[in-house]
Protein backbone atom coordinates (compact mmCIF):
# COMPACT_ATOMS: atom_id res chain seq x y z
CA UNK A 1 76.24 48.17 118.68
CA UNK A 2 79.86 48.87 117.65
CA UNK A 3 79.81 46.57 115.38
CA UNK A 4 76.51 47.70 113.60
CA UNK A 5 78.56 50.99 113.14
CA UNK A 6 81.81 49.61 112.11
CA UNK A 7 79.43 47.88 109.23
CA UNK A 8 77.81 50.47 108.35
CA UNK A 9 81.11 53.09 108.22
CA UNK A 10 82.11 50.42 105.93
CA UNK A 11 79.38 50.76 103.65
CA UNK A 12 79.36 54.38 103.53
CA UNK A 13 83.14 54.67 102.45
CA UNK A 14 82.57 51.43 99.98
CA UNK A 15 80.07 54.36 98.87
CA UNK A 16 82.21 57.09 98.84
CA UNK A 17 84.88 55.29 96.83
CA UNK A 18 82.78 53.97 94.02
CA UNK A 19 82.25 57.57 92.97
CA UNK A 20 85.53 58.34 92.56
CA UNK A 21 85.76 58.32 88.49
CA UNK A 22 82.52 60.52 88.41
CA UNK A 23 82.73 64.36 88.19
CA UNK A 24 79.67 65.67 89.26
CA UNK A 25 78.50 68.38 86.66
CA UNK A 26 75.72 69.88 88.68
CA UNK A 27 72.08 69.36 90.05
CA UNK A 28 69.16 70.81 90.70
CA UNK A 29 65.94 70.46 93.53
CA UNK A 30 63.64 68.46 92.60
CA UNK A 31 61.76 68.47 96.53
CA UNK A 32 62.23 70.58 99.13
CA UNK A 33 63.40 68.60 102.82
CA UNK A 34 63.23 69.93 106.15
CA UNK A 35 65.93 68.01 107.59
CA UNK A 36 68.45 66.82 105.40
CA UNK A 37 69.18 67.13 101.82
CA UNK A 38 66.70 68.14 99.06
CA UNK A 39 65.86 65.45 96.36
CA UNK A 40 68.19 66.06 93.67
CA UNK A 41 69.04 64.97 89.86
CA UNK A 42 72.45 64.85 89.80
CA UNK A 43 74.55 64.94 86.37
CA UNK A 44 77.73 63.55 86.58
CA UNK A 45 80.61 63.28 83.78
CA UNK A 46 82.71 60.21 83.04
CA UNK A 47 85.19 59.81 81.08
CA UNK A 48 86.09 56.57 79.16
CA UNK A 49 89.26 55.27 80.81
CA UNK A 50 89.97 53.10 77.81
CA UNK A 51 88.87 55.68 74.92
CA UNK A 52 90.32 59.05 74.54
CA UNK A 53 87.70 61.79 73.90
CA UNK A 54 84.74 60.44 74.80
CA UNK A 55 82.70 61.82 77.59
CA UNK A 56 79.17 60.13 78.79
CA UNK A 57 76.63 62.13 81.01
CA UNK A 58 74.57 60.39 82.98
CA UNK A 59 71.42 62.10 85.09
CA UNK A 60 69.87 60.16 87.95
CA UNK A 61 68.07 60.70 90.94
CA UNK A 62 69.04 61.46 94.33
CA UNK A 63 67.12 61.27 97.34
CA UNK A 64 67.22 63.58 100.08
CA UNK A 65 66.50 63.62 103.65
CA UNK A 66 67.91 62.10 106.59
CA UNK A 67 68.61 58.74 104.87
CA UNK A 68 70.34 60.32 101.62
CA UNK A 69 72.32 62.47 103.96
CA UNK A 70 73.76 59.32 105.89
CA UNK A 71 74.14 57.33 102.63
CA UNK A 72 71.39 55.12 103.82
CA UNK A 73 68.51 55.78 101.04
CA UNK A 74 68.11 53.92 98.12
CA UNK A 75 68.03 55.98 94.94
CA UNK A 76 65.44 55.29 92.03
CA UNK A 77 66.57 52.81 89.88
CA UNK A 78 65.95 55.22 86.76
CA UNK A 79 68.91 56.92 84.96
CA UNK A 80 69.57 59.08 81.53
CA UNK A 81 72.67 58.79 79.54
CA UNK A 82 74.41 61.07 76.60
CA UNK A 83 77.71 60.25 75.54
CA UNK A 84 79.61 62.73 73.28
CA UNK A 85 82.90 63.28 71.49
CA UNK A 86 84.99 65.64 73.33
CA UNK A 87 88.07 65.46 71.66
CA UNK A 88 90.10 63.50 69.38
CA UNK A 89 89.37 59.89 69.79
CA UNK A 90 92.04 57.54 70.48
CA UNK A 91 92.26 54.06 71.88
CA UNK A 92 94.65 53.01 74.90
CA UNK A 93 94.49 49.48 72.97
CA UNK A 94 91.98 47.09 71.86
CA UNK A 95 88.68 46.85 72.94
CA UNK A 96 86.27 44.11 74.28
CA UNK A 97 83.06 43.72 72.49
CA UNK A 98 81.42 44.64 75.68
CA UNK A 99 83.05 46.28 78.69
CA UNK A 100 81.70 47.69 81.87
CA UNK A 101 83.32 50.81 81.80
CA UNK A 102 81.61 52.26 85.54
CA UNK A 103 79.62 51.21 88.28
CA UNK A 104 78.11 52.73 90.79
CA UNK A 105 76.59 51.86 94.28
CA UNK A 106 73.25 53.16 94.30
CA UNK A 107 71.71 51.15 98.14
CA UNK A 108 74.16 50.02 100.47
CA UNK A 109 73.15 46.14 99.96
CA UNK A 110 71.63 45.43 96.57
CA UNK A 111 71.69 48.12 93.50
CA UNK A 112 73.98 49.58 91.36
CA UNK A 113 74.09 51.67 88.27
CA UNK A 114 76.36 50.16 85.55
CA UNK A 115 77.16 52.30 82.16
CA UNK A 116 78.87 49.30 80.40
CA UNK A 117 80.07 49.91 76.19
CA UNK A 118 79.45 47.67 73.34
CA UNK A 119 81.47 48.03 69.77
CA UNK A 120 79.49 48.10 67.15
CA UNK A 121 82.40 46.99 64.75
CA UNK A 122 79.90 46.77 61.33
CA UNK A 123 79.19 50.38 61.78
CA UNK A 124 82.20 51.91 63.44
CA UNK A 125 80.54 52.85 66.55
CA UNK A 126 80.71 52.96 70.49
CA UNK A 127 77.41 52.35 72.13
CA UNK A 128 76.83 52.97 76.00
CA UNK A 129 73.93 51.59 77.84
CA UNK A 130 73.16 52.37 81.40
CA UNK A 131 71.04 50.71 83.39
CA UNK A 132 70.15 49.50 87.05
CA UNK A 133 70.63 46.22 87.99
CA UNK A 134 67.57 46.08 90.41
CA UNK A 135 64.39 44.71 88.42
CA UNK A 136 61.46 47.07 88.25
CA UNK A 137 58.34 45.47 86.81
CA UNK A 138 60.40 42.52 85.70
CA UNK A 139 63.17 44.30 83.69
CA UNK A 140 65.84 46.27 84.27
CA UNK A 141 65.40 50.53 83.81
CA UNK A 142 68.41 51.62 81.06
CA UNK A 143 68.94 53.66 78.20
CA UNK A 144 71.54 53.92 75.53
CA UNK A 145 73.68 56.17 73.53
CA UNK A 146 76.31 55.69 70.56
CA UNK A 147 79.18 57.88 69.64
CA UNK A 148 80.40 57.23 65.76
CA UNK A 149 83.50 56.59 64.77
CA UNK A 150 85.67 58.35 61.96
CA UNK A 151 86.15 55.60 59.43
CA UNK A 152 89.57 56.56 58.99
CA UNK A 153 89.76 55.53 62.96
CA UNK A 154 89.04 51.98 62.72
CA UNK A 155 87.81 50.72 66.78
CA UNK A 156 90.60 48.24 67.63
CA UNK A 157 89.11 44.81 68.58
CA UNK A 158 90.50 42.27 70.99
């Protein structure tokens, strides 16, 4: 018995940490729970670590309940995203032509939400896709944005 609740203390701060470049914008109640949280679509902010002044939202579900409350329920696979320029973009060196900039745990064994970038060097552009990497229906749930780039701000390339 200990030992199922070291494991799963663990998990729950393995959790807890993966969040930790997210800033949670807000949410709202999707369905109401007795016990427990409601069911929730949360919109979080992240930042690009590697590109000044761009900002991605992503909106996803959260589930509720006994299970969400203990970190224990596994959220739907499905997930929005809407990156943006914030500021002035810069570039804290070259980029990759594809990069996983986050990841999140979304069960405590299998499933995580990935927003990874792709350069788009032709056309000057950042693209972001999220998506799950649990199958539904035989592919993967994920959606995609693209912030352009001034011209006169060429994207550095590795």
């Amino acid at each position: 018995m200990n030992k199922l609740l070291t494991l799963l203390m663990c998990a729950l701060a393995g959790a807890a940490a993966s969040t930790a470049g997210a800033e949670t914008v807000g949410d709202v109640d999707t369905a109401f729970k007795l016990i427990g949280p409601d069911h929730k679509i949360v919109v979080d902010a992240y930042d690009d670590p590697r590109v000044n002044g761009v900002t991605c939202y992503v909106s996803r579900a959260k589930t509720g309940g006994i299970s969400g409350a203990f970190g224990l329920a596994e959220d739907k696979a499905e997930a929005s995203i809407a990156c943006r320029q914030v500021g002035p973009i810069g570039f804290t060196g070259p980029l990759p032509k594809r990069e996983e900039v986050y990841a999140e745990r979304q069960s405590i064994l299998f499933k995580r939400l990935r927003v990874v970038r792709l350069v788009d060097a032709r056309r000057n552009t950042l693209i972001y896709l999220t998506y799950s990497d649990k199958l539904i229906d035989g592919s993967p749930q994920n959606a995609v944005t693209a912030v352009p780039v001034d011209r006169a701000t060429p994207i550095p390339m590795k």
